[in-house]
N, C-alpha and C. Protein backbone atom coordinates (compact mmCIF):
# COMPACT_ATOMS: atom_id res chain seq x y z
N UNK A 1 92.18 -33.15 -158.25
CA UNK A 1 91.46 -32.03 -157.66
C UNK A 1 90.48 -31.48 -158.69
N UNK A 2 89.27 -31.01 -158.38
CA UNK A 2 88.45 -30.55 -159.38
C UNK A 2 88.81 -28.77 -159.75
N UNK A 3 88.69 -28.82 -161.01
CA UNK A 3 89.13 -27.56 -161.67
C UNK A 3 87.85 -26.59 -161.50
N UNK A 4 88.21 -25.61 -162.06
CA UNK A 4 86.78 -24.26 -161.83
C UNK A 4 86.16 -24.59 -163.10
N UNK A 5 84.62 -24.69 -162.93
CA UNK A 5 83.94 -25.00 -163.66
C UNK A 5 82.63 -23.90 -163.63
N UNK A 6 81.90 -23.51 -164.79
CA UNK A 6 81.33 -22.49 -165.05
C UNK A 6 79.17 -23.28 -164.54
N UNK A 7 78.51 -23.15 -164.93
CA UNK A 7 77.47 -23.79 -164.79
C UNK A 7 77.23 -25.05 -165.05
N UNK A 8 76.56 -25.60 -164.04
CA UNK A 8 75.82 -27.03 -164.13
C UNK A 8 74.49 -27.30 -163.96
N UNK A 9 73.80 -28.47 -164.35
CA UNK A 9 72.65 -28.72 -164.45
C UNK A 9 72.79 -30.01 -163.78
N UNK A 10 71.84 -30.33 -163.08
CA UNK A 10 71.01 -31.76 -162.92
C UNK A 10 69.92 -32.32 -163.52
N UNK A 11 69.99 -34.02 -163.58
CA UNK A 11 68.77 -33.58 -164.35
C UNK A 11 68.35 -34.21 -163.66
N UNK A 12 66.61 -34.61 -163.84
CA UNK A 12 65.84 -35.38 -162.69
C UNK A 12 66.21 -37.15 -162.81
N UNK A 13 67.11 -36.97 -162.92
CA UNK A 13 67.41 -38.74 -163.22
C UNK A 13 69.11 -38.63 -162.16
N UNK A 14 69.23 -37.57 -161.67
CA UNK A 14 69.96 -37.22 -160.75
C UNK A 14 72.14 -36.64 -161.37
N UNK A 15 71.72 -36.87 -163.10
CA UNK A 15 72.65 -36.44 -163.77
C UNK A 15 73.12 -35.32 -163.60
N UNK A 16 74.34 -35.21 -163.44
CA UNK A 16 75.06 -33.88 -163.07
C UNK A 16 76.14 -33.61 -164.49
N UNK A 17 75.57 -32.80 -164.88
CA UNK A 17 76.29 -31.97 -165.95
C UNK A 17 76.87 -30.90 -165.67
N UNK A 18 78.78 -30.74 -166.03
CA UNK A 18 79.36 -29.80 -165.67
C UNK A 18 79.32 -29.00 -167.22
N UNK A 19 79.60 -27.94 -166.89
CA UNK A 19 79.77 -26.92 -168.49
C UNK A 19 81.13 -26.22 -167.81
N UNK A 20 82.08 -25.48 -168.91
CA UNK A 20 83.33 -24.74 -168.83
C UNK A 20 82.81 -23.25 -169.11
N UNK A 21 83.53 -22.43 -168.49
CA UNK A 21 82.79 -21.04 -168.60
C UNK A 21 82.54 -20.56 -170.09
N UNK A 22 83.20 -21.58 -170.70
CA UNK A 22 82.50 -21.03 -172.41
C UNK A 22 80.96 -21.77 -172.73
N UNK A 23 80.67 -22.30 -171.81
CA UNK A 23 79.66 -22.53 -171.66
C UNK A 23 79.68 -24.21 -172.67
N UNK A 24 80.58 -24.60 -173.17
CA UNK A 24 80.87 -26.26 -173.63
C UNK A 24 80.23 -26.94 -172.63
N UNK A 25 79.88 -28.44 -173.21
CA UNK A 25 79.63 -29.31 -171.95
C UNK A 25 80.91 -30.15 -171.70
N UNK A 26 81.66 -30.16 -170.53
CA UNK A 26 82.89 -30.70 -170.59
C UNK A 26 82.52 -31.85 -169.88
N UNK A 27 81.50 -32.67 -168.93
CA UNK A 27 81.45 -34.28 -168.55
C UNK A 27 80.09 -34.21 -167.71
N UNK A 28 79.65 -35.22 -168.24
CA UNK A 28 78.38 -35.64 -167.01
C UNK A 28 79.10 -36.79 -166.44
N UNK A 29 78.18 -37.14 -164.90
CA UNK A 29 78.83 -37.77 -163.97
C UNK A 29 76.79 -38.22 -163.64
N UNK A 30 77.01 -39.83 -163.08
CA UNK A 30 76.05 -40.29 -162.98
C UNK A 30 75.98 -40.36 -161.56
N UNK A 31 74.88 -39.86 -160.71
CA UNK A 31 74.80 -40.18 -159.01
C UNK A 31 74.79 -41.73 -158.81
N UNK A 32 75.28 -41.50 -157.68
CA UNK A 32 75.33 -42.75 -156.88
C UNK A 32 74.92 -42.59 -155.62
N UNK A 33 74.81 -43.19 -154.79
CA UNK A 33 74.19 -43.71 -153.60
C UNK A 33 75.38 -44.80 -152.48
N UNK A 34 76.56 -45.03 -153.62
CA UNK A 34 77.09 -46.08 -153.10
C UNK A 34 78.94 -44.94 -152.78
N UNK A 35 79.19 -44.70 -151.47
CA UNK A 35 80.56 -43.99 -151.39
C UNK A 35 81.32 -44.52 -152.32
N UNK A 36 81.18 -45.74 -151.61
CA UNK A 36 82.73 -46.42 -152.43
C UNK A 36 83.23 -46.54 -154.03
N UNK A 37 81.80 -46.37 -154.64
CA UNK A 37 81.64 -46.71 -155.80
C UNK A 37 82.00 -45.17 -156.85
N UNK A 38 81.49 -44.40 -156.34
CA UNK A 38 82.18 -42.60 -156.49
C UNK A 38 83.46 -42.42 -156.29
N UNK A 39 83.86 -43.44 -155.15
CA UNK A 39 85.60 -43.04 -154.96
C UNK A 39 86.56 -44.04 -155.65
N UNK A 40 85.87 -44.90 -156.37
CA UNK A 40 86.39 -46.00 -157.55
C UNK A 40 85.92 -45.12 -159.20
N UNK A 41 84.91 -44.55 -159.25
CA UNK A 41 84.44 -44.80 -160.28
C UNK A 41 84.78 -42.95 -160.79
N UNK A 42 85.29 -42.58 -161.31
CA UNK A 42 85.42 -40.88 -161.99
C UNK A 42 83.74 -40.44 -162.70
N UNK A 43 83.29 -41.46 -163.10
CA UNK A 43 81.97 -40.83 -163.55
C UNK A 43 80.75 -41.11 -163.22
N UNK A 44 81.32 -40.76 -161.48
CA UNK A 44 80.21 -41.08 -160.60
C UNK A 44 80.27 -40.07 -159.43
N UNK A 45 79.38 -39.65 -158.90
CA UNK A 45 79.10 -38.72 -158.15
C UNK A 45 78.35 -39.12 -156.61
N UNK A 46 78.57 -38.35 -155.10
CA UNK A 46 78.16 -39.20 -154.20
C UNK A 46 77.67 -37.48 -153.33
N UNK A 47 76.55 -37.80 -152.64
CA UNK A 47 76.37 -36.46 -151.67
C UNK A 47 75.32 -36.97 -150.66
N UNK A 48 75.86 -36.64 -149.38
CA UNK A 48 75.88 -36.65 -148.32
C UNK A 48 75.35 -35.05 -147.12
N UNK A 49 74.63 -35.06 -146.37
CA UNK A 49 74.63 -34.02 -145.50
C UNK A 49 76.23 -33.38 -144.98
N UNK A 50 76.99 -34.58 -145.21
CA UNK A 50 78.70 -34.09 -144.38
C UNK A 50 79.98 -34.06 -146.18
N UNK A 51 79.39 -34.87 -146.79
CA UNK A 51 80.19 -35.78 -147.98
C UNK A 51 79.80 -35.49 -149.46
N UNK A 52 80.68 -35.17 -150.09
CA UNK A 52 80.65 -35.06 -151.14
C UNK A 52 82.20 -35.41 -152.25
N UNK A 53 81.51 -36.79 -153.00
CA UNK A 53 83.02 -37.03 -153.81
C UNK A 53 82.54 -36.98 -155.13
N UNK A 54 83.23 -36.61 -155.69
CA UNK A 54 83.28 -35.87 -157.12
C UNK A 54 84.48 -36.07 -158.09
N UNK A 55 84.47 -36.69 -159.06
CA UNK A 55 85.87 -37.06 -159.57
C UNK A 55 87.00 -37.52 -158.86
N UNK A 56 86.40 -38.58 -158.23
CA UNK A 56 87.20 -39.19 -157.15
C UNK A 56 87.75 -39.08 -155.93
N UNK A 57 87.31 -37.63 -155.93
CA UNK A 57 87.94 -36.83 -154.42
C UNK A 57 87.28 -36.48 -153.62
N UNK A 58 87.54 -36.96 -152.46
CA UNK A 58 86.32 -36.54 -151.05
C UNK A 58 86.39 -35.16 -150.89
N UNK A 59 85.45 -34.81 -150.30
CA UNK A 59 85.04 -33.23 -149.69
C UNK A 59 84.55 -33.60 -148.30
N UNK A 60 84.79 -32.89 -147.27
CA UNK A 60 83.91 -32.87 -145.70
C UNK A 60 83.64 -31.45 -145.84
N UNK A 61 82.47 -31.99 -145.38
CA UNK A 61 81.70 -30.16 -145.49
C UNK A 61 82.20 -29.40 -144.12
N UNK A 62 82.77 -28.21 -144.00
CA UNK A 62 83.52 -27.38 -142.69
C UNK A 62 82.23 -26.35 -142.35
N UNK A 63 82.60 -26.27 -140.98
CA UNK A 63 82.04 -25.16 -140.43
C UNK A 63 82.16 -23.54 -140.94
């Protein structure tokens, strides 16, 4: 499950950098394009209009 995390950045290469509220950088995660490959891979990232997996764990976006 993903923990509480303080600010992040993207960068234009689609890098997602998490920071801890002390403001450390605690992991970048590289986008992907590929589901399956986000839900294999921990340092990979996937987003969708409905979908979002993130350290291996799906999200469905709710009403």
């Amino acid at each position: 499950m993903v923990g509480q995390c303080g600010p992040y950045k993207v960068e234009r290469d689609g890098t997602l950098h998490l920071t801890s509220g002390e403001g450390d950088l605690d992991e970048s995660l590289r986008l992907t394009h590929l589901r399956r490959e986000a839900l294999e891979n921990g340092k990979t990232y996937f987003v969708s209009k409905k979908t979002m997996i993130l350290r291996k764990v799906k999200y469905e976006r709710s009403k």
